[in-house]
PDB file of N, CA and C in Angstrom:
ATOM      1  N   UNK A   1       0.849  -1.183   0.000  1.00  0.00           N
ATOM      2  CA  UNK A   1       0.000   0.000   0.000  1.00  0.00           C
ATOM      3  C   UNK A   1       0.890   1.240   0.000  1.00  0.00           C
ATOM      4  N   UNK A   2       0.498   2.167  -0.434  1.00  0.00           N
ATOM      5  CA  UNK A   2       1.012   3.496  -0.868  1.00  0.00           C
ATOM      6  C   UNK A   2       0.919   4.607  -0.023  1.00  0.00           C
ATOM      7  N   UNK A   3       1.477   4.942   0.969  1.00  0.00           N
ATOM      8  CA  UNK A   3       1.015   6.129   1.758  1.00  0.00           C
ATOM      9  C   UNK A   3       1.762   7.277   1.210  1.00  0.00           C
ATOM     10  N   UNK A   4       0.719   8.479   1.273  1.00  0.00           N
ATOM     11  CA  UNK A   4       1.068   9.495   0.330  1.00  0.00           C
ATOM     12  C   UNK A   4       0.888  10.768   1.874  1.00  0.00           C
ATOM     13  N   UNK A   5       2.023  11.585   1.142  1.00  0.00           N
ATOM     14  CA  UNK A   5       1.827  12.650   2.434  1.00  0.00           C
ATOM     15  C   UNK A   5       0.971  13.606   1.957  1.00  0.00           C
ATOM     16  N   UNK A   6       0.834  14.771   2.947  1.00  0.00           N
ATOM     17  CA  UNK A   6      -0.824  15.240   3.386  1.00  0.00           C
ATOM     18  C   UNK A   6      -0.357  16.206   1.682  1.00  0.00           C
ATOM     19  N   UNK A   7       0.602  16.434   1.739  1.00  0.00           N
ATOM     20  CA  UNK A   7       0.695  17.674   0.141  1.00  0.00           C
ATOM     21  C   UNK A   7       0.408  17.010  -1.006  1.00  0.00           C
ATOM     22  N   UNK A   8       0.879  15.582  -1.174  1.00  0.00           N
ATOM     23  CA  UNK A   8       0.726  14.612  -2.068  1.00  0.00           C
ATOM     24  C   UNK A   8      -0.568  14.054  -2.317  1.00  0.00           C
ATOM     25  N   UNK A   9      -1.717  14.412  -1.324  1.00  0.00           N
ATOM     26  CA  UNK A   9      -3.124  14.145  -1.089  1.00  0.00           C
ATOM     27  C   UNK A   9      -3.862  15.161  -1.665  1.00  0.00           C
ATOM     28  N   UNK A  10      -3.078  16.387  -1.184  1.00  0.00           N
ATOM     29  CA  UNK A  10      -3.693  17.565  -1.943  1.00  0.00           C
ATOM     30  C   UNK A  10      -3.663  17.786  -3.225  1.00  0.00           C
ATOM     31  N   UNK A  11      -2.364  17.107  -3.880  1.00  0.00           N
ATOM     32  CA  UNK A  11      -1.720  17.804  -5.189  1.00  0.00           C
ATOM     33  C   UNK A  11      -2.990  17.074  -5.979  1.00  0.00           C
ATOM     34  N   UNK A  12      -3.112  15.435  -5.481  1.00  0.00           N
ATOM     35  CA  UNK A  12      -4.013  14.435  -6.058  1.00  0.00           C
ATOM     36  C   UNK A  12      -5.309  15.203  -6.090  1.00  0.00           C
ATOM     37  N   UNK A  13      -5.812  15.624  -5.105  1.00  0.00           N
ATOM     38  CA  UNK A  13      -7.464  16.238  -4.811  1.00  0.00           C
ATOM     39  C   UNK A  13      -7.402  17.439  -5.624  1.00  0.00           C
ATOM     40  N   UNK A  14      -6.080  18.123  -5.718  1.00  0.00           N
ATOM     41  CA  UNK A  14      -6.310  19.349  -7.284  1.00  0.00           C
ATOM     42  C   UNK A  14      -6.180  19.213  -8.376  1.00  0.00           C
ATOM     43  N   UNK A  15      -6.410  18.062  -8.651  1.00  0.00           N
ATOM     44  CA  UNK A  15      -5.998  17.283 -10.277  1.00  0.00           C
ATOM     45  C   UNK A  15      -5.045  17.530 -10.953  1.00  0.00           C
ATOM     46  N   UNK A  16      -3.909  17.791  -9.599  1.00  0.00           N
ATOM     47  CA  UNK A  16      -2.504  17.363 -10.217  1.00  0.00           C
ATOM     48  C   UNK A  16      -1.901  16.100 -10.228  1.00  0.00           C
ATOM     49  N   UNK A  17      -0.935  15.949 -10.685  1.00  0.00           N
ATOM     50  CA  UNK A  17      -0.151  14.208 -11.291  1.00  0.00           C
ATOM     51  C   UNK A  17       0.818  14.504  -9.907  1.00  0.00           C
ATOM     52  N   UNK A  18       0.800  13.653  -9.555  1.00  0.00           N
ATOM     53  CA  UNK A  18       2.194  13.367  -8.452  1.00  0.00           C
ATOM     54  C   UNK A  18       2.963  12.220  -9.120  1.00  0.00           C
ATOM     55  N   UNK A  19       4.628  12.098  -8.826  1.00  0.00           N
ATOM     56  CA  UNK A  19       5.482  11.144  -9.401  1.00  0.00           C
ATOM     57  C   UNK A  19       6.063  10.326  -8.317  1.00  0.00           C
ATOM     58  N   UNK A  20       6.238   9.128  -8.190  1.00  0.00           N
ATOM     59  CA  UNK A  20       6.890   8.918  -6.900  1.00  0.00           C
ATOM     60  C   UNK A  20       7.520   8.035  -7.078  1.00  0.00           C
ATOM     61  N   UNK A  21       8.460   7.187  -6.631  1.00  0.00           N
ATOM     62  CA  UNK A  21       9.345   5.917  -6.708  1.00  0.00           C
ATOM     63  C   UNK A  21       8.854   4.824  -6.304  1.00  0.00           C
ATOM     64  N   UNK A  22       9.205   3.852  -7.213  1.00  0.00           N
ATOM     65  CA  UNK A  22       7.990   2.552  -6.429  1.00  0.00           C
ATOM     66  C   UNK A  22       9.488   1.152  -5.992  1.00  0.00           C
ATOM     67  N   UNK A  23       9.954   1.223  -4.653  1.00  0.00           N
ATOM     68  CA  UNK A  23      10.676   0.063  -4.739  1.00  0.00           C
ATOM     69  C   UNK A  23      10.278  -1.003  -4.813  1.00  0.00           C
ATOM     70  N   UNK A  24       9.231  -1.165  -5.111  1.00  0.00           N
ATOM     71  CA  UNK A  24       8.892  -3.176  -5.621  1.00  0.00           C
ATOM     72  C   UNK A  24       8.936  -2.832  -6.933  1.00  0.00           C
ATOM     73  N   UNK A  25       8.907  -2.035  -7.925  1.00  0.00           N
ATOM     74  CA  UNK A  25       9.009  -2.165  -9.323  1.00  0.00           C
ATOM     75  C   UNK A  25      10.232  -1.777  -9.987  1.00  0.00           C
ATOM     76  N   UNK A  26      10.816  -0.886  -9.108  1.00  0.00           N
ATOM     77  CA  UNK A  26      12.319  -0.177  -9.231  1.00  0.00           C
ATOM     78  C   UNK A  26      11.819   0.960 -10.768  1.00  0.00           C
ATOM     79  N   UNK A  27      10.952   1.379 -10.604  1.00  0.00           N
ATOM     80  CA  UNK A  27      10.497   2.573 -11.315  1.00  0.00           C
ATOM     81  C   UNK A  27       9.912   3.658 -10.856  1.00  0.00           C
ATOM     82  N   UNK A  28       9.263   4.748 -11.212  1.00  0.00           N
ATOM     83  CA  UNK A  28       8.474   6.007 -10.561  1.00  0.00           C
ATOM     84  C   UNK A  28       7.348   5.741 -11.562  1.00  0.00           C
ATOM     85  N   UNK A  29       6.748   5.948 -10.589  1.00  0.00           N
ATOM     86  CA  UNK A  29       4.855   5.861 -11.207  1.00  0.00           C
ATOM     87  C   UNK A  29       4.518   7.620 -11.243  1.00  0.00           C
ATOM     88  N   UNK A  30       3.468   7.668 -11.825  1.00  0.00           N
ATOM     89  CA  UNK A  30       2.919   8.960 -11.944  1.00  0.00           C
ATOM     90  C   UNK A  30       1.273   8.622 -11.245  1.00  0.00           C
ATOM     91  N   UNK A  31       0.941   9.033 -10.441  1.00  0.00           N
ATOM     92  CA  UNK A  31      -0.402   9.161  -9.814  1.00  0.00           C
ATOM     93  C   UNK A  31      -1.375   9.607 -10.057  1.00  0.00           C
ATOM     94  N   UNK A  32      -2.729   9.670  -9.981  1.00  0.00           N
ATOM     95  CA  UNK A  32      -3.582  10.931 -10.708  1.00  0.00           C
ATOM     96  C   UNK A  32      -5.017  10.264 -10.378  1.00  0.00           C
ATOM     97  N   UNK A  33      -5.994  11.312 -10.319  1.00  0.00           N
ATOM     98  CA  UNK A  33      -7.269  10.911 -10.235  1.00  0.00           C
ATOM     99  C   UNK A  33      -7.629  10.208 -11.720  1.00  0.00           C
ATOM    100  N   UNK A  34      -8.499   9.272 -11.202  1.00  0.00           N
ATOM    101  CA  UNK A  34      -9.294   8.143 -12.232  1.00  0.00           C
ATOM    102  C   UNK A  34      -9.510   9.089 -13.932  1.00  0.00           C
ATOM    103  N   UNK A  35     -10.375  10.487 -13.610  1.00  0.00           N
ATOM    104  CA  UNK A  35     -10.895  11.091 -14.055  1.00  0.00           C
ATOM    105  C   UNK A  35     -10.185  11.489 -15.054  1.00  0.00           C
ATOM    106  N   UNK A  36      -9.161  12.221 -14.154  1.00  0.00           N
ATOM    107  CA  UNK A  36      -7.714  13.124 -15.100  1.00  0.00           C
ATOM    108  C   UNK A  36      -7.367  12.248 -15.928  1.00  0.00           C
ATOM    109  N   UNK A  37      -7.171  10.867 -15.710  1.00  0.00           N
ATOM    110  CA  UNK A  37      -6.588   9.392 -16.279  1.00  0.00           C
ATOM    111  C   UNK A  37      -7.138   9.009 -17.355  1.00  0.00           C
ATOM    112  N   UNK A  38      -8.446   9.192 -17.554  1.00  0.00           N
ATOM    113  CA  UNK A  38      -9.393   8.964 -18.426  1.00  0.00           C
ATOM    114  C   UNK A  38      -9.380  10.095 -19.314  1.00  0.00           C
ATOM    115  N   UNK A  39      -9.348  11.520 -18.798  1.00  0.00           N
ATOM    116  CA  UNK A  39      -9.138  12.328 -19.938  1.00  0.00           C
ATOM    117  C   UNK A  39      -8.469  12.273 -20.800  1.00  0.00           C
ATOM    118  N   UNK A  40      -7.006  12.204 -19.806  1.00  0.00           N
ATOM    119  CA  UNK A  40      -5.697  12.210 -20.971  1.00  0.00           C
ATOM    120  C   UNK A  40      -5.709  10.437 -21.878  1.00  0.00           C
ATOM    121  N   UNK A  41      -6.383   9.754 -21.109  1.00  0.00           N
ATOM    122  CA  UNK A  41      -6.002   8.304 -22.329  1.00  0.00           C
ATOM    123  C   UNK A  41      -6.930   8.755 -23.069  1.00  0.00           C
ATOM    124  N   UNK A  42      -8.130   9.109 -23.077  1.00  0.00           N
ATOM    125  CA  UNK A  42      -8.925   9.895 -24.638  1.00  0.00           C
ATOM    126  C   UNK A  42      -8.307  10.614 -25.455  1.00  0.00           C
ATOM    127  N   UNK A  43      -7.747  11.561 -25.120  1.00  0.00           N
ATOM    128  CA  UNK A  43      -6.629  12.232 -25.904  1.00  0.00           C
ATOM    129  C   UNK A  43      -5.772  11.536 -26.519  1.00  0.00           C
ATOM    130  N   UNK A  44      -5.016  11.048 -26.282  1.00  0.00           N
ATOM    131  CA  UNK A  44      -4.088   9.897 -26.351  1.00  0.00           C
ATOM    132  C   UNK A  44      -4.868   9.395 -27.865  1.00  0.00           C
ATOM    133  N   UNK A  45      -5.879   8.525 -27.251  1.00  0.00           N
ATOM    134  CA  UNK A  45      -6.404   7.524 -28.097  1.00  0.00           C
ATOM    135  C   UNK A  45      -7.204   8.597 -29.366  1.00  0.00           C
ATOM    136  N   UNK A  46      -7.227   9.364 -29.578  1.00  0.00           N
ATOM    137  CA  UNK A  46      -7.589  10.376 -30.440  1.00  0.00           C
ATOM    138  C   UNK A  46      -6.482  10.381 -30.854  1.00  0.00           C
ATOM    139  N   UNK A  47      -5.399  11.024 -30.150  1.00  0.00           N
ATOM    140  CA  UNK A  47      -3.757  11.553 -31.062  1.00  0.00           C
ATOM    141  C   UNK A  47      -3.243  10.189 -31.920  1.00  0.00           C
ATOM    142  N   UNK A  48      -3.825   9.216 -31.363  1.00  0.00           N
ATOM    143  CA  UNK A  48      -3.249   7.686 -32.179  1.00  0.00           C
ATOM    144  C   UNK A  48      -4.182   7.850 -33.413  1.00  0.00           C
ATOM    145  N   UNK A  49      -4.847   8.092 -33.211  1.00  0.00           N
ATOM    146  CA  UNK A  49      -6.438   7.515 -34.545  1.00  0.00           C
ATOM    147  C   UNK A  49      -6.220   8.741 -35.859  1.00  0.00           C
ATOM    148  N   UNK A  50      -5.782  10.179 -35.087  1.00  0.00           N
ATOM    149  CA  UNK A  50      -5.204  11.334 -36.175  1.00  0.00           C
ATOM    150  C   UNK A  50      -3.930  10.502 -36.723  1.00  0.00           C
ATOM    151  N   UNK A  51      -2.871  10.309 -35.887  1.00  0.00           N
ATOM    152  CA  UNK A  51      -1.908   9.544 -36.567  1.00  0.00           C
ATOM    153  C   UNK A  51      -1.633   8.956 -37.356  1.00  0.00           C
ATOM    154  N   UNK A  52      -2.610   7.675 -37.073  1.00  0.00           N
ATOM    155  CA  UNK A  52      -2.955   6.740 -38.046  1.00  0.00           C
ATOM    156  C   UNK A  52      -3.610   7.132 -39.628  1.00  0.00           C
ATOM    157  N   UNK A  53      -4.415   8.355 -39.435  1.00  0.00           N
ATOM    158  CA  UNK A  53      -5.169   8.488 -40.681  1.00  0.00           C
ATOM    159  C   UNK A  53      -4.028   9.677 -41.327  1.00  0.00           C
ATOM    160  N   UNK A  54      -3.239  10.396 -40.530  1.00  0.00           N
ATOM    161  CA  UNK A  54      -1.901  11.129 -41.592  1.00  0.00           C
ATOM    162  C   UNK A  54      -1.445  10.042 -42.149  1.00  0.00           C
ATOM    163  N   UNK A  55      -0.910   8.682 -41.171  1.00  0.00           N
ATOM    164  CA  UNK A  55       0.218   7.821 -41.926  1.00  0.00           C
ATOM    165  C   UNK A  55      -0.258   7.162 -43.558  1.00  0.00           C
ATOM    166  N   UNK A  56      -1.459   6.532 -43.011  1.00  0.00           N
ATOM    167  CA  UNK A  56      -2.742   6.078 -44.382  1.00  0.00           C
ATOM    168  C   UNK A  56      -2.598   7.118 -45.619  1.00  0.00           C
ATOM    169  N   UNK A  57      -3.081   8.395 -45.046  1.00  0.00           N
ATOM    170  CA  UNK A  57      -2.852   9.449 -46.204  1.00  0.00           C
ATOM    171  C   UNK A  57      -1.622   9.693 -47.024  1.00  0.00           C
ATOM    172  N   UNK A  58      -0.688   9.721 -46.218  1.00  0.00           N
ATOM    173  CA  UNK A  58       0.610   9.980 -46.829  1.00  0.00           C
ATOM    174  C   UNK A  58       1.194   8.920 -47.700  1.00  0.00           C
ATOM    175  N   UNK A  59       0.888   7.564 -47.332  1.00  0.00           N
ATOM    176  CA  UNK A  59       1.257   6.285 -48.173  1.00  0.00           C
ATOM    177  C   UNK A  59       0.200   6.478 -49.457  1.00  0.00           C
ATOM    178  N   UNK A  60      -1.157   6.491 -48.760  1.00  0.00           N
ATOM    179  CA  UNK A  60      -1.555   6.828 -50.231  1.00  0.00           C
ATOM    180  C   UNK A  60      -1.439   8.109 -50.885  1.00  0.00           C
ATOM    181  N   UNK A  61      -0.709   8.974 -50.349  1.00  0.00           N
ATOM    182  CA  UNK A  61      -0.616  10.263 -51.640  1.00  0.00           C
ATOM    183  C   UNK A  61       0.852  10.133 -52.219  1.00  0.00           C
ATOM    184  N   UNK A  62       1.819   9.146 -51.836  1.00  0.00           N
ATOM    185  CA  UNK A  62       2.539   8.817 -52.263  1.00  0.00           C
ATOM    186  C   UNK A  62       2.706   7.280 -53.637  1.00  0.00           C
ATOM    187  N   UNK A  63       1.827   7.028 -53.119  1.00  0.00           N
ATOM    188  CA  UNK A  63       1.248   5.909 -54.147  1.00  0.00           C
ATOM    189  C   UNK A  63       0.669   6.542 -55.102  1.00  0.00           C
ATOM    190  N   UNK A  64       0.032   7.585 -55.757  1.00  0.00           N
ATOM    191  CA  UNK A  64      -0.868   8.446 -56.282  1.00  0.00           C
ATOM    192  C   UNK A  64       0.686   9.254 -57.410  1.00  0.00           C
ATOM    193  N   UNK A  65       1.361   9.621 -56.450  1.00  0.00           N
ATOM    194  CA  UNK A  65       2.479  10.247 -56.885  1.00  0.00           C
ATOM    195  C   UNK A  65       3.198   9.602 -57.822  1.00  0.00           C
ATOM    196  N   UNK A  66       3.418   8.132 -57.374  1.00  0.00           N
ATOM    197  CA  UNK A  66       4.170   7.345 -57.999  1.00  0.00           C
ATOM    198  C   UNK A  66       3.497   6.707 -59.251  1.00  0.00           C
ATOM    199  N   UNK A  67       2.448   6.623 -59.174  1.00  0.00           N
ATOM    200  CA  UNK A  67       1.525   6.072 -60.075  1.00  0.00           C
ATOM    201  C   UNK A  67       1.117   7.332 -61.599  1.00  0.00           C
ATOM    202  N   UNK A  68       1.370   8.071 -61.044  1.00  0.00           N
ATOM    203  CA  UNK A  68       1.053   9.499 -61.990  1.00  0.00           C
ATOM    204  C   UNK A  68       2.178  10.540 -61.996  1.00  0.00           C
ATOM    205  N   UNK A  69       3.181  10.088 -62.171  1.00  0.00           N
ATOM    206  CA  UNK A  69       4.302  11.204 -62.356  1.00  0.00           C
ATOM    207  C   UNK A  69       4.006  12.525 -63.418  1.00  0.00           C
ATOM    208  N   UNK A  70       4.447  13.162 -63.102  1.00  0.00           N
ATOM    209  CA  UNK A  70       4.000  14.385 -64.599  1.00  0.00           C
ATOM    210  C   UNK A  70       5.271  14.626 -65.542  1.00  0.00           C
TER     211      UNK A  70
END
């Protein structure tokens, strides 16, 4: 279990990210309400799906290119 101090409770309750060190994983986690968590993986999962449809586009306007030189 994770005990977080009283500022680290607060930072969490103002929908800020806290970072902290985890020695059973030998990494730093980033903390955050459920909410905040969910926002930013929507984003996320939006910035992937724009991504994806530049990469699509660009192969095919390069295929287009190649296919129709002038």
């Amino acid at each position: 279990m994770i005990e977080l101090t009283e500022q680290q409770r607060r930072a969490i309750k103002n929908g800020e990210a806290i970072r902290i060190t985890s020695p059973e994983i030998g990494e730093d986690v980033v903390l955050l309400r459920a909410t905040e968590y969910e926002s930013m993986r929507e984003l996320l999962e939006d910035h992937r799906e724009q991504e994806a449809v530049l990469r699509y586009s660009m192969k095919q306007a390069k295929k287009v290119a190649q296919e129709n030189p002038y």
